[in-house]
PDB file of N, CA and C in Angstrom:
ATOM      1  N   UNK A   1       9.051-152.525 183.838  1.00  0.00           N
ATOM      2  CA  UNK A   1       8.434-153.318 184.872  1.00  0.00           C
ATOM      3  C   UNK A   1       9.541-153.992 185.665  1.00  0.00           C
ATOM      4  N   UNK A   2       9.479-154.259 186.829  1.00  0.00           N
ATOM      5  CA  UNK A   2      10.448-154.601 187.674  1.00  0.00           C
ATOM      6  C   UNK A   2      10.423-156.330 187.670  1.00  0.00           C
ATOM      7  N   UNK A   3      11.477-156.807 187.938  1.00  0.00           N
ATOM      8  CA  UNK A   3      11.589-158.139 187.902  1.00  0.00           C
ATOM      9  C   UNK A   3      11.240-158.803 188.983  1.00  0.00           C
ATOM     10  N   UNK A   4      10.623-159.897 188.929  1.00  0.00           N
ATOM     11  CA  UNK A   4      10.688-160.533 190.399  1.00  0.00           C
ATOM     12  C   UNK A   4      10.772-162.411 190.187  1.00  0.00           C
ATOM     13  N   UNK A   5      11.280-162.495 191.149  1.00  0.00           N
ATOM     14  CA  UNK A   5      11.976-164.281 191.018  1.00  0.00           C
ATOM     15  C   UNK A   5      10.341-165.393 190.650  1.00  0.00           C
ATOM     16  N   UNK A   6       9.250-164.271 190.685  1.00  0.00           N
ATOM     17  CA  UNK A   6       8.217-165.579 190.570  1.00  0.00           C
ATOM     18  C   UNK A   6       7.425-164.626 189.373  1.00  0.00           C
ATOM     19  N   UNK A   7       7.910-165.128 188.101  1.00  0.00           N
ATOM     20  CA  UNK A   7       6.989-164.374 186.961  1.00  0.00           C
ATOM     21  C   UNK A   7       6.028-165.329 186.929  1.00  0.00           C
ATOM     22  N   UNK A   8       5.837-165.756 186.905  1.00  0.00           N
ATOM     23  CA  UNK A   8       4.175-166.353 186.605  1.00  0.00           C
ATOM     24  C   UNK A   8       3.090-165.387 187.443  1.00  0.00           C
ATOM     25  N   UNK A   9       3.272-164.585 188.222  1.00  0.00           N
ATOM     26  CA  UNK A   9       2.312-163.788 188.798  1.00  0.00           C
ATOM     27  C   UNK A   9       2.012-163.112 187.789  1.00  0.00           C
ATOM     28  N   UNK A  10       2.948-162.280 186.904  1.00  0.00           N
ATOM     29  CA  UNK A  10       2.623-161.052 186.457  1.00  0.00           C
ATOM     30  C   UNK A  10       1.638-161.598 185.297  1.00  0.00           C
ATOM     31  N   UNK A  11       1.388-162.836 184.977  1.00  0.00           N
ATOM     32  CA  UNK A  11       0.134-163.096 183.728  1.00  0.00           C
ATOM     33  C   UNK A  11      -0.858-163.853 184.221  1.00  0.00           C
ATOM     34  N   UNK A  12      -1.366-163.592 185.134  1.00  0.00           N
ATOM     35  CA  UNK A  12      -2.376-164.366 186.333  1.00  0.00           C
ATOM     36  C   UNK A  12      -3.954-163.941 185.158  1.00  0.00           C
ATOM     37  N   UNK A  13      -4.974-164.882 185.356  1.00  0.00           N
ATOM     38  CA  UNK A  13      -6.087-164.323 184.895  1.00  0.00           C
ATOM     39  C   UNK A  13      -6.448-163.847 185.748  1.00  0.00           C
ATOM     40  N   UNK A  14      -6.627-162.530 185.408  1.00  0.00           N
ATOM     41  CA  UNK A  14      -7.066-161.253 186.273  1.00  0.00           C
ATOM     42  C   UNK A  14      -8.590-160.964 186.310  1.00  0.00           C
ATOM     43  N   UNK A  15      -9.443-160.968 184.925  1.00  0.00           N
ATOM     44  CA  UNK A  15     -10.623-161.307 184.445  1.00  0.00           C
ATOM     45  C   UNK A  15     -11.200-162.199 185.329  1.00  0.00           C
ATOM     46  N   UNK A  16     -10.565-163.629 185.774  1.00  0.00           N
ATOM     47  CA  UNK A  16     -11.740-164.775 185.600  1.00  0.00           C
ATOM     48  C   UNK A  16     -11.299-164.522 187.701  1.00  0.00           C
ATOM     49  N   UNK A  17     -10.286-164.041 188.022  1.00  0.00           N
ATOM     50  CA  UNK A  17     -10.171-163.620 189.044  1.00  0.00           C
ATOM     51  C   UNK A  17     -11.238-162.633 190.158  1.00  0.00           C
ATOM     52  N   UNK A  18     -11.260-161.727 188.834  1.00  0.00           N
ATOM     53  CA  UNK A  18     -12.025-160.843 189.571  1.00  0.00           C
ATOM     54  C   UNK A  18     -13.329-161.290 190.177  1.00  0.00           C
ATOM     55  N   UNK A  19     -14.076-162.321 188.963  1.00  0.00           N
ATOM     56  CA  UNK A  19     -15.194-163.175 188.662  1.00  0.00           C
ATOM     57  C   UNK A  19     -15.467-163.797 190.689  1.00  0.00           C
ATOM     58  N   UNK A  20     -14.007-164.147 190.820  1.00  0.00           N
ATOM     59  CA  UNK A  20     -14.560-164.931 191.777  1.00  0.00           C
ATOM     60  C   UNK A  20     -13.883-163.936 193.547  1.00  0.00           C
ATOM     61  N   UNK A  21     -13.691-163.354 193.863  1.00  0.00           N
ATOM     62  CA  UNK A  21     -12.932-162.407 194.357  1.00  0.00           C
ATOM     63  C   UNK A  21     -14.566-161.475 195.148  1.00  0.00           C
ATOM     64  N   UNK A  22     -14.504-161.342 196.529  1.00  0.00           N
ATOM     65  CA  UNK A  22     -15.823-160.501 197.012  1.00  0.00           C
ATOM     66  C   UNK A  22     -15.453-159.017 196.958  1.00  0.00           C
ATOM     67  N   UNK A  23     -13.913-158.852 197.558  1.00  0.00           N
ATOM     68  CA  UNK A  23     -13.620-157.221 197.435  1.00  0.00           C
ATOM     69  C   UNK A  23     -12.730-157.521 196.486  1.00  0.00           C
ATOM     70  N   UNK A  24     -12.764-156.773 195.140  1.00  0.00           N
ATOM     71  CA  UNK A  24     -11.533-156.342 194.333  1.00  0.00           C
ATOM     72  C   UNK A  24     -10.424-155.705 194.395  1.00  0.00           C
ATOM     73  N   UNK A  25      -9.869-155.623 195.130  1.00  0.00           N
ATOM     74  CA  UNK A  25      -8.701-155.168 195.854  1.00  0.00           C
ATOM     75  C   UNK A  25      -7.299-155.956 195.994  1.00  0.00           C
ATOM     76  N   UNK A  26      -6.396-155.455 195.157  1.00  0.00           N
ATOM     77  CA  UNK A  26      -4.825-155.608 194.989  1.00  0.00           C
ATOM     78  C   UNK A  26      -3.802-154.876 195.813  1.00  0.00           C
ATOM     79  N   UNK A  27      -3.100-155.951 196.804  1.00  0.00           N
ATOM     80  CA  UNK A  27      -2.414-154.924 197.305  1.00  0.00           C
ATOM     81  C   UNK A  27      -0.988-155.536 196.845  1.00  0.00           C
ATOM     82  N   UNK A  28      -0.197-154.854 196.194  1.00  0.00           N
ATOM     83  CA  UNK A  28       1.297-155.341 195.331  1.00  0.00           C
ATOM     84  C   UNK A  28       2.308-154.497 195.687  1.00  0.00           C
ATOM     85  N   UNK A  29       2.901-155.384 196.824  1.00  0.00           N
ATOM     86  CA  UNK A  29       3.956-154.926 197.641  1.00  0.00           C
ATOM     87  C   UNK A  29       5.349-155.345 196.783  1.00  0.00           C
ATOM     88  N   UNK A  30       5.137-155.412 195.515  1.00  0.00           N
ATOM     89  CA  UNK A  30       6.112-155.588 194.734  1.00  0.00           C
ATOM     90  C   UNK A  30       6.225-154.212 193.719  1.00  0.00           C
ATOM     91  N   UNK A  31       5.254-154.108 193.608  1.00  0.00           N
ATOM     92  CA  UNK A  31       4.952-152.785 192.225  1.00  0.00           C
ATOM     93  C   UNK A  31       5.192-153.205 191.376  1.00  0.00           C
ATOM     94  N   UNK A  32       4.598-154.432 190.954  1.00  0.00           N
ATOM     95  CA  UNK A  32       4.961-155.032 189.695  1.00  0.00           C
ATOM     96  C   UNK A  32       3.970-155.689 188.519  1.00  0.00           C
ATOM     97  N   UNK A  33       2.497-155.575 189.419  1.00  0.00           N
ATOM     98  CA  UNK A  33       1.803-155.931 188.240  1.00  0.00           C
ATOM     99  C   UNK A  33       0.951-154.763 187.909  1.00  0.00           C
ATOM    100  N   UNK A  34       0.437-154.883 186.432  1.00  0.00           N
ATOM    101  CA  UNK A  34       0.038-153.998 185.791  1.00  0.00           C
ATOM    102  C   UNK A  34      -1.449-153.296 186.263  1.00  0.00           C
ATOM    103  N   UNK A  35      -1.002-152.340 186.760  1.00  0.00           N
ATOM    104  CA  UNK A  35      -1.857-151.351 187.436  1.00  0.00           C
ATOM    105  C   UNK A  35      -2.803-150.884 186.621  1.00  0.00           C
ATOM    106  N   UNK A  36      -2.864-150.154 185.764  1.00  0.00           N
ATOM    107  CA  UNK A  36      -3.958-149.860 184.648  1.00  0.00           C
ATOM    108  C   UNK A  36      -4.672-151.103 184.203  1.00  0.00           C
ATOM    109  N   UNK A  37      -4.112-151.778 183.454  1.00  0.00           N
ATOM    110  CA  UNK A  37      -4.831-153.217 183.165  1.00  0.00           C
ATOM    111  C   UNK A  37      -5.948-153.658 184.561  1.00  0.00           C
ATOM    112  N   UNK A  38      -5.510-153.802 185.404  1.00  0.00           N
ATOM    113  CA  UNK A  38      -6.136-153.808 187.063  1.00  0.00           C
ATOM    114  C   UNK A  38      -7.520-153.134 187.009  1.00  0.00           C
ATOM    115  N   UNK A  39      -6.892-152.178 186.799  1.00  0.00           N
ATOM    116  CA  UNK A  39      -7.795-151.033 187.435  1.00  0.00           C
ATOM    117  C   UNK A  39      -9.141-150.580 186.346  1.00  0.00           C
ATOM    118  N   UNK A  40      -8.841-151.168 185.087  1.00  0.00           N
ATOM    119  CA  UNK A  40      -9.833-151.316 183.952  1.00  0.00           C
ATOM    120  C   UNK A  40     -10.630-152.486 183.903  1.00  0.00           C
ATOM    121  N   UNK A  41     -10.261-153.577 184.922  1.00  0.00           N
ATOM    122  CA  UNK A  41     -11.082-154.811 184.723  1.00  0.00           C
ATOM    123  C   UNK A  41     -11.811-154.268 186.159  1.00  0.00           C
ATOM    124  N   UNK A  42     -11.761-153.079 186.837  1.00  0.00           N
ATOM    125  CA  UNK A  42     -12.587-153.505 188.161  1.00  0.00           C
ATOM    126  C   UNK A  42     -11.829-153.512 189.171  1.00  0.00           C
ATOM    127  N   UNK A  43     -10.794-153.841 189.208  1.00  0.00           N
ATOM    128  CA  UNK A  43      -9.516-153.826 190.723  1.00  0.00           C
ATOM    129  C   UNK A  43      -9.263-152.406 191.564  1.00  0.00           C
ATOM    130  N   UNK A  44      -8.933-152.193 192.571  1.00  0.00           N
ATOM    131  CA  UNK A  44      -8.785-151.200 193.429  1.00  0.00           C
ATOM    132  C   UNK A  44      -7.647-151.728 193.605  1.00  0.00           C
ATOM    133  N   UNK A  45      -6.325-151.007 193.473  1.00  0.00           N
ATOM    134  CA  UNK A  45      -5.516-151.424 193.182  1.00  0.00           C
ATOM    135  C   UNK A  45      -4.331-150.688 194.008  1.00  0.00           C
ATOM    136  N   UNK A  46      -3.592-150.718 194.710  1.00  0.00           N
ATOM    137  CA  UNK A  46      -2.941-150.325 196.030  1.00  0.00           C
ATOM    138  C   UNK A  46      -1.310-150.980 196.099  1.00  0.00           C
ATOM    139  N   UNK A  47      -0.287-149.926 195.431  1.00  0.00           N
ATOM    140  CA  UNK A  47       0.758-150.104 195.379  1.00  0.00           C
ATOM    141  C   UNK A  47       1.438-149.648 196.586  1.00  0.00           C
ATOM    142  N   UNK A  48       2.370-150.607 197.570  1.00  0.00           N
ATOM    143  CA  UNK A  48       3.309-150.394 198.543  1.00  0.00           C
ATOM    144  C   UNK A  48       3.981-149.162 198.017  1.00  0.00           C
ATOM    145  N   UNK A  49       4.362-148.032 199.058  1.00  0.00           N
ATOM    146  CA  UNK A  49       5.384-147.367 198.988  1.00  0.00           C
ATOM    147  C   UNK A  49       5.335-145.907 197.268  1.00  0.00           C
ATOM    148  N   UNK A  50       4.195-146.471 196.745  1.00  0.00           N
ATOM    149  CA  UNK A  50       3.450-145.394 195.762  1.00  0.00           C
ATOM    150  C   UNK A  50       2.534-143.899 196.222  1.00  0.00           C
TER     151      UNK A  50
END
């Protein structure tokens, strides 16, 4: 996984997120958070440059 200067993103509640969120849709112009995990809770999930 790639590093980035603000880790606290990469352990965000993603779950209680989704909960409140109208389109589920991730767009991670970093390529850095966990895409499968994402994409199993419900996320549409859209990596920059992938």
């Amino acid at each position: 996984m790639a590093s980035t200067e603000w880790p606290r993103y990469r352990d965000l509640a993603w779950a209680e997120i989704k909960g409140r969120v109208r389109e589920p849709l991730i767009l991670d112009g970093r390529n850095f958070l966990p895409q499968a995990k994402l994409a199993s809770l419900g996320f549409r999930y859209l990596g920059v440059g992938r």
